[in-house]
Protein backbone atom coordinates (compact mmCIF):
# COMPACT_ATOMS: atom_id res chain seq x y z
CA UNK A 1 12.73 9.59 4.90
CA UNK A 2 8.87 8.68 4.78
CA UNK A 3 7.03 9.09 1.37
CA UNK A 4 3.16 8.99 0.54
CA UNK A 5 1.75 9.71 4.53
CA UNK A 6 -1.72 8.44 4.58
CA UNK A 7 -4.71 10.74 4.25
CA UNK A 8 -7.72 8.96 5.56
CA UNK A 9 -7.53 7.95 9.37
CA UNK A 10 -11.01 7.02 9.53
CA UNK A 11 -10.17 3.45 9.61
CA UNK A 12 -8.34 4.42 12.83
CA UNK A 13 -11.58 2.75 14.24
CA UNK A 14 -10.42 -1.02 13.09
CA UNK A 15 -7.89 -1.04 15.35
CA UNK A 16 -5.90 -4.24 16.27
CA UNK A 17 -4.45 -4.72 19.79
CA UNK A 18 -0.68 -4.49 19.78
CA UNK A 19 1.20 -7.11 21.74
CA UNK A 20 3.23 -4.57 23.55
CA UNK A 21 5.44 -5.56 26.91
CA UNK A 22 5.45 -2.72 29.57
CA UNK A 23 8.70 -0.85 30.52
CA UNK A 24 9.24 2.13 33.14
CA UNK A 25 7.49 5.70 31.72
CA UNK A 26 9.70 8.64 30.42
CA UNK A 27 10.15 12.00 31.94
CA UNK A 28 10.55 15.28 29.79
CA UNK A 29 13.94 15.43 28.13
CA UNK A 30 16.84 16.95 29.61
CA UNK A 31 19.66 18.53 28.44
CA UNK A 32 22.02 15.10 28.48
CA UNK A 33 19.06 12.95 26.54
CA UNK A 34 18.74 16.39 23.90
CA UNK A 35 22.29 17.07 24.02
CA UNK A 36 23.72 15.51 20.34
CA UNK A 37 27.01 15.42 22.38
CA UNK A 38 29.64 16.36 20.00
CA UNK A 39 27.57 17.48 17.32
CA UNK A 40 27.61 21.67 17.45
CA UNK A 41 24.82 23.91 15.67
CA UNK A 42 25.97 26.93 14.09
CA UNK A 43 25.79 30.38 15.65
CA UNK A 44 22.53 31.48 14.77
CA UNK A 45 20.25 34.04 16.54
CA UNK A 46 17.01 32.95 17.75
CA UNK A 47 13.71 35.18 17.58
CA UNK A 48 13.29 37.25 20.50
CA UNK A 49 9.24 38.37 20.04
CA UNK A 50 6.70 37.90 17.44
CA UNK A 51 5.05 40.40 15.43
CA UNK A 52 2.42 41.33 13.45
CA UNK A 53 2.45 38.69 10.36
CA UNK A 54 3.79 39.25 7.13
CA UNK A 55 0.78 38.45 5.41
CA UNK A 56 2.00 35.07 4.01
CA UNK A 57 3.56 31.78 4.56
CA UNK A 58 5.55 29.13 2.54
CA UNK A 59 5.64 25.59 3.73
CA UNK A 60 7.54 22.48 3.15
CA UNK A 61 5.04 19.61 4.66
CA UNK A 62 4.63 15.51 4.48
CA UNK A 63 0.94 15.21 2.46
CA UNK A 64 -1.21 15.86 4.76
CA UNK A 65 -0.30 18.20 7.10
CA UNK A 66 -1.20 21.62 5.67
CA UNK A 67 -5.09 20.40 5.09
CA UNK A 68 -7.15 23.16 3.44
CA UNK A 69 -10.18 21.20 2.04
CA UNK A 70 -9.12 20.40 -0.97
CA UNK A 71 -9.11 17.04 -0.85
CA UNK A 72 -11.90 16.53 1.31
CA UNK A 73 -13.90 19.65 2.43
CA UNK A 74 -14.63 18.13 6.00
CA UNK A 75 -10.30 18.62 6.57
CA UNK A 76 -8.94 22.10 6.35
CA UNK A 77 -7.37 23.77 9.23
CA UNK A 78 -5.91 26.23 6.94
CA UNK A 79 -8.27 28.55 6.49
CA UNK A 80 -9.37 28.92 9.83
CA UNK A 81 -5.50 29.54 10.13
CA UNK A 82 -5.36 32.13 7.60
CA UNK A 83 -8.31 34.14 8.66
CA UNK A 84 -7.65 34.13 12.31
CA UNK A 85 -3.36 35.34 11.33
CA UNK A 86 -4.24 36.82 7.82
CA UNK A 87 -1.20 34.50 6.78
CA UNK A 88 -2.13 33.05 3.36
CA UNK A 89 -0.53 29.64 3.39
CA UNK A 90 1.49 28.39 0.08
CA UNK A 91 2.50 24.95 0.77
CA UNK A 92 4.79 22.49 -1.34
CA UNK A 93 4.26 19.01 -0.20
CA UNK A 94 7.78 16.99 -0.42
CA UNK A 95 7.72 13.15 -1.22
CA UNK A 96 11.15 12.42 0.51
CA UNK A 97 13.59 14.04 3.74
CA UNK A 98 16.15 14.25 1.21
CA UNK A 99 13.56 16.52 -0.68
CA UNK A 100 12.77 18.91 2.59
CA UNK A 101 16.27 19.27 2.96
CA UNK A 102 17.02 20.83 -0.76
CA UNK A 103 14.06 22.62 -0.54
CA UNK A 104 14.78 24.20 2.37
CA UNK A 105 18.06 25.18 1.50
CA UNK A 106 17.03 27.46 -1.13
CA UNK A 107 15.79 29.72 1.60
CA UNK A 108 12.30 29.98 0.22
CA UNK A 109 10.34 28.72 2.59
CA UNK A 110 9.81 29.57 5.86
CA UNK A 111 8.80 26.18 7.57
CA UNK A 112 8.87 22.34 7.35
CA UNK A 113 7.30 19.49 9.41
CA UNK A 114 11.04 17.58 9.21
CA UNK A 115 11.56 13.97 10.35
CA UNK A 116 14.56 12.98 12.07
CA UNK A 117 16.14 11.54 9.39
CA UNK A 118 16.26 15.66 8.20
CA UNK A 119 16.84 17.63 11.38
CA UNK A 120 20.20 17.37 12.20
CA UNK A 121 21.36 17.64 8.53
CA UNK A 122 19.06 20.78 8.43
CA UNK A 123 20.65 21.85 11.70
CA UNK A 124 24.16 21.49 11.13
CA UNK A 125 23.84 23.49 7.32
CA UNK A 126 22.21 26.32 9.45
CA UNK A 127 19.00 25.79 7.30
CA UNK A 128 16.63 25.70 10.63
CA UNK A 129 16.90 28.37 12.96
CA UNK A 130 16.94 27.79 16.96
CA UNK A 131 13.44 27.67 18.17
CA UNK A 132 11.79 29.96 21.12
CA UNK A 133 9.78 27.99 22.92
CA UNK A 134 8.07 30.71 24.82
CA UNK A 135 6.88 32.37 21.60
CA UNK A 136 4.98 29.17 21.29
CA UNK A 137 1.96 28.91 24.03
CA UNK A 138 1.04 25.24 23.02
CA UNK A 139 4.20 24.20 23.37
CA UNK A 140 3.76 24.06 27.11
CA UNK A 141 1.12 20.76 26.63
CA UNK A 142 3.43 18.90 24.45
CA UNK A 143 4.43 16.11 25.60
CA UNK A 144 7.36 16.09 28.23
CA UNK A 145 9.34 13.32 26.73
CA UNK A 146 9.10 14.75 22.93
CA UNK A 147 11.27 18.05 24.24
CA UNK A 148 14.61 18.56 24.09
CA UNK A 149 15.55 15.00 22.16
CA UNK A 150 18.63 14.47 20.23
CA UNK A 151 16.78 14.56 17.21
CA UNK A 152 15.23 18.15 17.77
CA UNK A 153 17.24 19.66 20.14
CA UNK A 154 21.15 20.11 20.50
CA UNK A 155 22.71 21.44 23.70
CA UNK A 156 19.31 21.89 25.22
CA UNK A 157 17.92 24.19 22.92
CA UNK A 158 14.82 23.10 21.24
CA UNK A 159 14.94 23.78 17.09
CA UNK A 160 10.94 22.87 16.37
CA UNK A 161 8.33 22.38 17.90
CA UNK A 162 7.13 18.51 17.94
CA UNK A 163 4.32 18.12 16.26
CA UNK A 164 3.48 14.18 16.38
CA UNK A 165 5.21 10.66 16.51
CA UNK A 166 4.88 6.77 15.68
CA UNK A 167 6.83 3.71 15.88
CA UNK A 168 7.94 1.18 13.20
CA UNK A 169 6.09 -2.15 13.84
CA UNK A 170 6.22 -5.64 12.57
CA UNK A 171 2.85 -7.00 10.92
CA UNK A 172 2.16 -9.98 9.87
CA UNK A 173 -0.30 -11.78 7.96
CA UNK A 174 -1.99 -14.70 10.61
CA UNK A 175 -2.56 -17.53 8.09
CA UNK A 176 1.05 -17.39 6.38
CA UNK A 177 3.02 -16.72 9.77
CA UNK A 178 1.82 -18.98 12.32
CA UNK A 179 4.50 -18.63 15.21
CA UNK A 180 3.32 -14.92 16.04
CA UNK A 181 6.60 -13.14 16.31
CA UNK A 182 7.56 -11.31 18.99
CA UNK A 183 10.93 -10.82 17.64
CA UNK A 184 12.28 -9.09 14.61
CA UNK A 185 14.45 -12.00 13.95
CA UNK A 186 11.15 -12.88 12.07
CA UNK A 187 12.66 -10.57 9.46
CA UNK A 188 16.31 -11.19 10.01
CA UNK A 189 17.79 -14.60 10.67
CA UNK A 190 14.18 -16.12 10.03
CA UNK A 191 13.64 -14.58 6.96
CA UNK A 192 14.06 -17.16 4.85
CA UNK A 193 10.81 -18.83 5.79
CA UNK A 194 9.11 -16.42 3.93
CA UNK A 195 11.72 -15.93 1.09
CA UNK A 196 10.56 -13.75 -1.44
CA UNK A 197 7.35 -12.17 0.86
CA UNK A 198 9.49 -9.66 3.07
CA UNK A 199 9.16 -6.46 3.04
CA UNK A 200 10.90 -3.29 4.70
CA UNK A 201 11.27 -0.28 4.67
CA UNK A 202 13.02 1.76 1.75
CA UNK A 203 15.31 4.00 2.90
CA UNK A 204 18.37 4.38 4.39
CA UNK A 205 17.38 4.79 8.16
CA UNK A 206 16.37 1.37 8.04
CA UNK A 207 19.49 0.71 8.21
CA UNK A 208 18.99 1.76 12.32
CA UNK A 209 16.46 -1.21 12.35
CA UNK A 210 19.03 -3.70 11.84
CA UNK A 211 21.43 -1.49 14.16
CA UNK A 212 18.99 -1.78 17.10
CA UNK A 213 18.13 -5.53 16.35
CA UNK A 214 21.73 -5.71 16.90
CA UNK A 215 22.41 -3.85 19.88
CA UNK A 216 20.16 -6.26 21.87
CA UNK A 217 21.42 -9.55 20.08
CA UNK A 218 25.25 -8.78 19.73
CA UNK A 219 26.23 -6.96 22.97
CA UNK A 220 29.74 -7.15 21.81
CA UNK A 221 29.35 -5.06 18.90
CA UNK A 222 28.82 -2.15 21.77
CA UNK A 223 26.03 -0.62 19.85
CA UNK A 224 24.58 1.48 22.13
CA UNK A 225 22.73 4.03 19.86
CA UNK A 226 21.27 2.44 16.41
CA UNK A 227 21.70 6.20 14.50
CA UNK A 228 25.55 6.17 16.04
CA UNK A 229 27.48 3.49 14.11
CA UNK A 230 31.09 3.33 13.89
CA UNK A 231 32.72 2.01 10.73
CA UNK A 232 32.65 -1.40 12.12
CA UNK A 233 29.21 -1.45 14.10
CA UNK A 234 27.85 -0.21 10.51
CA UNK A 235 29.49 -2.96 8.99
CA UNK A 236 27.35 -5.16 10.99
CA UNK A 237 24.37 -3.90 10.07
CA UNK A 238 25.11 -3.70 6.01
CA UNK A 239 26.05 -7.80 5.77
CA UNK A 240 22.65 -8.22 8.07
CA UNK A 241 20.49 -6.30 5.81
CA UNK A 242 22.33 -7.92 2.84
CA UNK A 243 21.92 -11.52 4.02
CA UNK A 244 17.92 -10.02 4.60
CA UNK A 245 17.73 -8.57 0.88
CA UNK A 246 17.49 -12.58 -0.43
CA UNK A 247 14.36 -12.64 0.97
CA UNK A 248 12.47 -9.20 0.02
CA UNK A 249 9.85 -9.16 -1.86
CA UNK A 250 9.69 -5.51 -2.26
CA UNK A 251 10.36 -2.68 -0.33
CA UNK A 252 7.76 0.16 0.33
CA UNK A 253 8.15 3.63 0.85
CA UNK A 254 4.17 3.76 -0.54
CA UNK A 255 1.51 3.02 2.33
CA UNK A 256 -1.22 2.12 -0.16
CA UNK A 257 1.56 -0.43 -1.57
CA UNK A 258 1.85 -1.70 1.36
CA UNK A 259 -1.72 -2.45 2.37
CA UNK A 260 -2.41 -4.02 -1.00
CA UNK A 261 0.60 -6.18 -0.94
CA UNK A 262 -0.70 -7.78 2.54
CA UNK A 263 -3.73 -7.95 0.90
CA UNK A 264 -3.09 -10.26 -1.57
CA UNK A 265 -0.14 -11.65 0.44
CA UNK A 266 2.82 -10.80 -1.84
CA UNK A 267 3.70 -9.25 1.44
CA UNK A 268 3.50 -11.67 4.76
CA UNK A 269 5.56 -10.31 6.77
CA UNK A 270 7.60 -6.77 7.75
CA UNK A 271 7.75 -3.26 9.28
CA UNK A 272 4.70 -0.91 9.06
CA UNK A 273 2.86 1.48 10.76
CA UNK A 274 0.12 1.35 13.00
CA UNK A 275 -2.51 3.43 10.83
CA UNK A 276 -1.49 1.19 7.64
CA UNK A 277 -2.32 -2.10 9.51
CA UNK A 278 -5.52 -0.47 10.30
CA UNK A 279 -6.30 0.34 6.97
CA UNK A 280 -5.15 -3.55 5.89
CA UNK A 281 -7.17 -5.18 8.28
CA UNK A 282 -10.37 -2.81 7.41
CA UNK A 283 -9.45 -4.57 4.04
CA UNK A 284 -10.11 -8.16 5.43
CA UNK A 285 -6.76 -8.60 5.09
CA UNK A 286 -5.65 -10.85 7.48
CA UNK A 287 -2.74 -8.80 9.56
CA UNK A 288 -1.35 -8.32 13.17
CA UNK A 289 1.07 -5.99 14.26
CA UNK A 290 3.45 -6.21 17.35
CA UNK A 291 6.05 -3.69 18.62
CA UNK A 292 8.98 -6.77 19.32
CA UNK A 293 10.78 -7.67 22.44
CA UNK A 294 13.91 -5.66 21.33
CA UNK A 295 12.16 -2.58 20.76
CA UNK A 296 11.36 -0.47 17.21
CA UNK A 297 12.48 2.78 15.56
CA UNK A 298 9.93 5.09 15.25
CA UNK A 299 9.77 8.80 13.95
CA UNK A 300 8.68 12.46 15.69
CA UNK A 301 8.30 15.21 13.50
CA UNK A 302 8.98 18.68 14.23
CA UNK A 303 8.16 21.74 12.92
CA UNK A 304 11.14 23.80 12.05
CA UNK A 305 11.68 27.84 11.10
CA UNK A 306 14.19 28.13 7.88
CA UNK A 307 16.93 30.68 9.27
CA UNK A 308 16.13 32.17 5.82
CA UNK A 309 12.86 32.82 6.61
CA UNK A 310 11.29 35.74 4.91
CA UNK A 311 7.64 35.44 6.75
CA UNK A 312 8.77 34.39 10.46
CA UNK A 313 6.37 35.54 12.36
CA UNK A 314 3.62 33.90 10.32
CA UNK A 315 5.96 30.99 11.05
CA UNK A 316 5.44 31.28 14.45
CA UNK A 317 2.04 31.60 14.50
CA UNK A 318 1.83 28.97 12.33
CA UNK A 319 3.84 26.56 14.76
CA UNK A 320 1.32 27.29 17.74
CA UNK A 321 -1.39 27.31 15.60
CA UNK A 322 -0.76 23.29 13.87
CA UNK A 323 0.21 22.02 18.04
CA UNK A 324 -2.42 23.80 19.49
CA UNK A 325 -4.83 20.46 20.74
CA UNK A 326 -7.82 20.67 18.47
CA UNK A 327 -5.67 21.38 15.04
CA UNK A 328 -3.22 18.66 16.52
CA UNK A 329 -5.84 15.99 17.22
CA UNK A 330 -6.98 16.56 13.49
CA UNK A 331 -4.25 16.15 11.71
CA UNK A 332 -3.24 13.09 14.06
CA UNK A 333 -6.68 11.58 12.47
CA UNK A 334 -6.31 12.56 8.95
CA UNK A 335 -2.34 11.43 9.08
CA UNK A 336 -2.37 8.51 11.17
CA UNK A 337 -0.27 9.19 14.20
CA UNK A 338 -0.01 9.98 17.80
CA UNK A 339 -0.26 13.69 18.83
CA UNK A 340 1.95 15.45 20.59
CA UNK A 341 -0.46 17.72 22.39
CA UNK A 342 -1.66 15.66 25.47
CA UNK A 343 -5.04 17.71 25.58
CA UNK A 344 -5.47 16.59 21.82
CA UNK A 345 -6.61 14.05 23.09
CA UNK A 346 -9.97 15.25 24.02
CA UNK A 347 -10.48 16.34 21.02
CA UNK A 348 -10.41 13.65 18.44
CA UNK A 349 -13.41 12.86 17.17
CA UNK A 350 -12.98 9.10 17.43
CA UNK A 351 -12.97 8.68 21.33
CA UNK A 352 -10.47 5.48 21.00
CA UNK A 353 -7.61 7.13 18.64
CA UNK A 354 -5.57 8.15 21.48
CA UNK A 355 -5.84 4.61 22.82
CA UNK A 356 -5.22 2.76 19.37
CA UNK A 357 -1.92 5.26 18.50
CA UNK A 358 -0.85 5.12 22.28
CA UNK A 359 -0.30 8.98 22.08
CA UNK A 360 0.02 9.09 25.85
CA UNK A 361 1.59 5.68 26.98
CA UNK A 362 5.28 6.73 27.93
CA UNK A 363 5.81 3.28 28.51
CA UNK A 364 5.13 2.43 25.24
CA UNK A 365 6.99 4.88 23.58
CA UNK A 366 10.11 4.59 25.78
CA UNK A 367 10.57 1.42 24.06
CA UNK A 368 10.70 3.58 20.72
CA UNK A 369 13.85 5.00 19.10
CA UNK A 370 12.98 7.87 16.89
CA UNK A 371 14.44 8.27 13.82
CA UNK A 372 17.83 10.60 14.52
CA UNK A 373 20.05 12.25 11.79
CA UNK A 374 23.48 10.11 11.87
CA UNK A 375 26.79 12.16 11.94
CA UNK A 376 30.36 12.34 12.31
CA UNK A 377 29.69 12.86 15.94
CA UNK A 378 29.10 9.73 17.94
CA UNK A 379 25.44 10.67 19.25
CA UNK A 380 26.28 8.00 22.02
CA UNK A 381 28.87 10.38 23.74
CA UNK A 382 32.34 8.59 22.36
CA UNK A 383 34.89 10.26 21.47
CA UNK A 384 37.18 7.95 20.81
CA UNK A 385 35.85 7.38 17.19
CA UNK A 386 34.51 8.83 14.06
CA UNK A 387 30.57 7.40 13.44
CA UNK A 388 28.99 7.35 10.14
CA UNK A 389 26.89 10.08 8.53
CA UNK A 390 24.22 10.07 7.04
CA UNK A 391 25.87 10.18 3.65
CA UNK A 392 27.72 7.17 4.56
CA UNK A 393 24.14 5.22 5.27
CA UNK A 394 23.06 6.41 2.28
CA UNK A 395 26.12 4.56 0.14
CA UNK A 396 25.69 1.53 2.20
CA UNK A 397 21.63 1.11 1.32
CA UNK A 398 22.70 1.75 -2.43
CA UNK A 399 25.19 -1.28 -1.83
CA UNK A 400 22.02 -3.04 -0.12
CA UNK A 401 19.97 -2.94 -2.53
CA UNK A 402 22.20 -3.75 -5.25
């Protein structure tokens, strides 16, 4: 679930170096990293050829992703869309996952940019139709290791197209956290230093960032996925994130919350994103981020086709048209976030983005674990047990939060 994406990437340029240890690069995905093991899509059929387009298009999109100069007449790659396809775009923007997910189930629209926190779920209702790949041209530059993941993929077969990703860092503010963390047991067991000026993430696939905190500090737990949690493991990560809840502040779900919370240091320390400690540091605010020792969460969106679709082959066109590497490496800027296009890169108007969001360091984002749907299904390959849904998380951060 991410609310409230930010709009301005311009202070992409104040970039801070992120403390970042170096592990081996990824390959593309294969069918056994894609595969959601257990987990089975419904039958659905997949489109074989695209037409001529229907003359319109209804999308479900985080703010700022369908751009059409609205809001500044310098960002629109929505018109140039709709007069190259003749596809006039109607989009709805949606605040929450939770929110993509309803909408989408009304069958009304015929796309959505879904985070994985909403793709399985979408998935599994047979909301989001099986994707063909080779209807897509662009989708041949994507990045290797963003296809066929378990949180876009099942069984091999792609169901979006990735469209751009990010990890979950930990920032802190330099004159109220002097040790400079490299752990996020600055937020865990050490969070009572800063009691009352924590912050984290509000929603219930944090609960993953206590799961993979976790896996690398209580081996015996057997975590070996953070979004696969048995009863138990999940347990775990509840009384963690309850003993953590005595010392939040407040939790954001609001970038511009965030920012102005490390700016006047009600926040000190806690997760973020890389654009949003851009944009608090070209505030003066005082802030470092770090990806920690024991890794982050992150999230990879994907475009998706409703299986409801009334306007599909707009849809597709629409799908190569938002990858393809100059409308990629614009919305990257205007979001905040890494492309997935790896010739968008030559294309962003700030020469250093690429560098700053680490769009093509593998080794960087190997050390990521994007945000997957939990279910039933153990998406670490047991079978022995029954994991928790994502229904289940969503009781437990009620119970959290108090």
């Amino acid at each position: 679930m991410r609310t409230t994406p930010v709009l301005r990437a311009a202070a992409a340029a104040c970039a801070l170096l992120l403390a970042a240890a170096c592990s081996s690069g990824s390959g593309e995905g294969n069918d056994s990293a894609g595969r959601a093991h257990g987990f089975h899509a419904p039958d659905l059929p997949m489109q074989k050829k695209v037409g001529k387009g229907e003359g319109e298009l209804n999308i479900v999109a985080w703010a700022g992703y369908v751009e059409d100069g609205s809001n500044d007449p310098d960002v629109d790659w929505v018109t140039p869309f709709e007069k190259k396809t003749g596809c006039k775009v109607n989009s709805k923007v949606a605040g929450t996952s939770d929110e993509m997910v309803s909408l989408m189930k009304t069958g009304q629209y015929d796309t959505v940019s879904a985070s994985g926190d909403a793709t399985l779920r979408l998935i599994a209702s047979g909301d989001a139709a099986p994707v063909n790949t080779d209807l897509v041209p662009n989708y041949r530059d994507i990045f290797p290791s963003l296809k066929r993941q378990p949180f876009n993929s099942v069984d091999g077969q792609m169901y979006g197209i990735p469209h751009g990703r990010g990890a979950n860092l930990l920032m802190y503010r330099t004159d109220e956290v002097l040790d400079e963390p490299d752990s996020w047991s600055a937020v865990f067991e050490d969070a009572g230093r800063h009691a009352g000026y924590v912050t984290a993430y509000d929603s219930p696939i944090y609960i993953a960032d206590a799961a993979l905190y976790l896996m690398e500090t209580q081996p015996k737990l057997g975590i070996k996925d953070p979004y696969a949690l048995d009863e138990k493991q999940l347990e775990a990560a509840v009384d963690l994130l309850k003993k953590q809840r005595k010392s939040i502040g407040e939790y954001w779900s609001d970038y511009q919350k965030e920012v102005s919370a490390f700016k006047s240091g009600d926040s000190v320390v806690g997760t973020t994103w890389q654009v949003i400690a851009n944009l608090a540091a070209a505030e003066k605010a005082p802030v470092k981020v770090v990806l920690p020792k024991e890794g982050a969460t992150g999230w990879s969106d994907t475009w998706m086709v409703g299986a409801k679709a009334k306007n599909p082959n707009c849809a597709y066109q629409w799908l190569d048209w938002i990858v393809s590497p100059k409308v990629n490496a614009q919305v990257g800027e205007w979001f905040g976030e890494a492309p997935a296009n790896r010739k968008a890169c030559a294309e962003t108007s700030d020469p250093g983005f690429c560098d700053t969001f680490h769009a093509d360091d593998e080794a960087y984002f190997q050390r990521v674990r994007f945000w997957t749907t939990p279910v039933k299904e153990c998406l670490d390959g047991r079978e022995d047990v029954t994991c928790t849904d994502y229904a289940r998380w969503t009781k437990a951060w009620t119970e959290i939060k108090g």
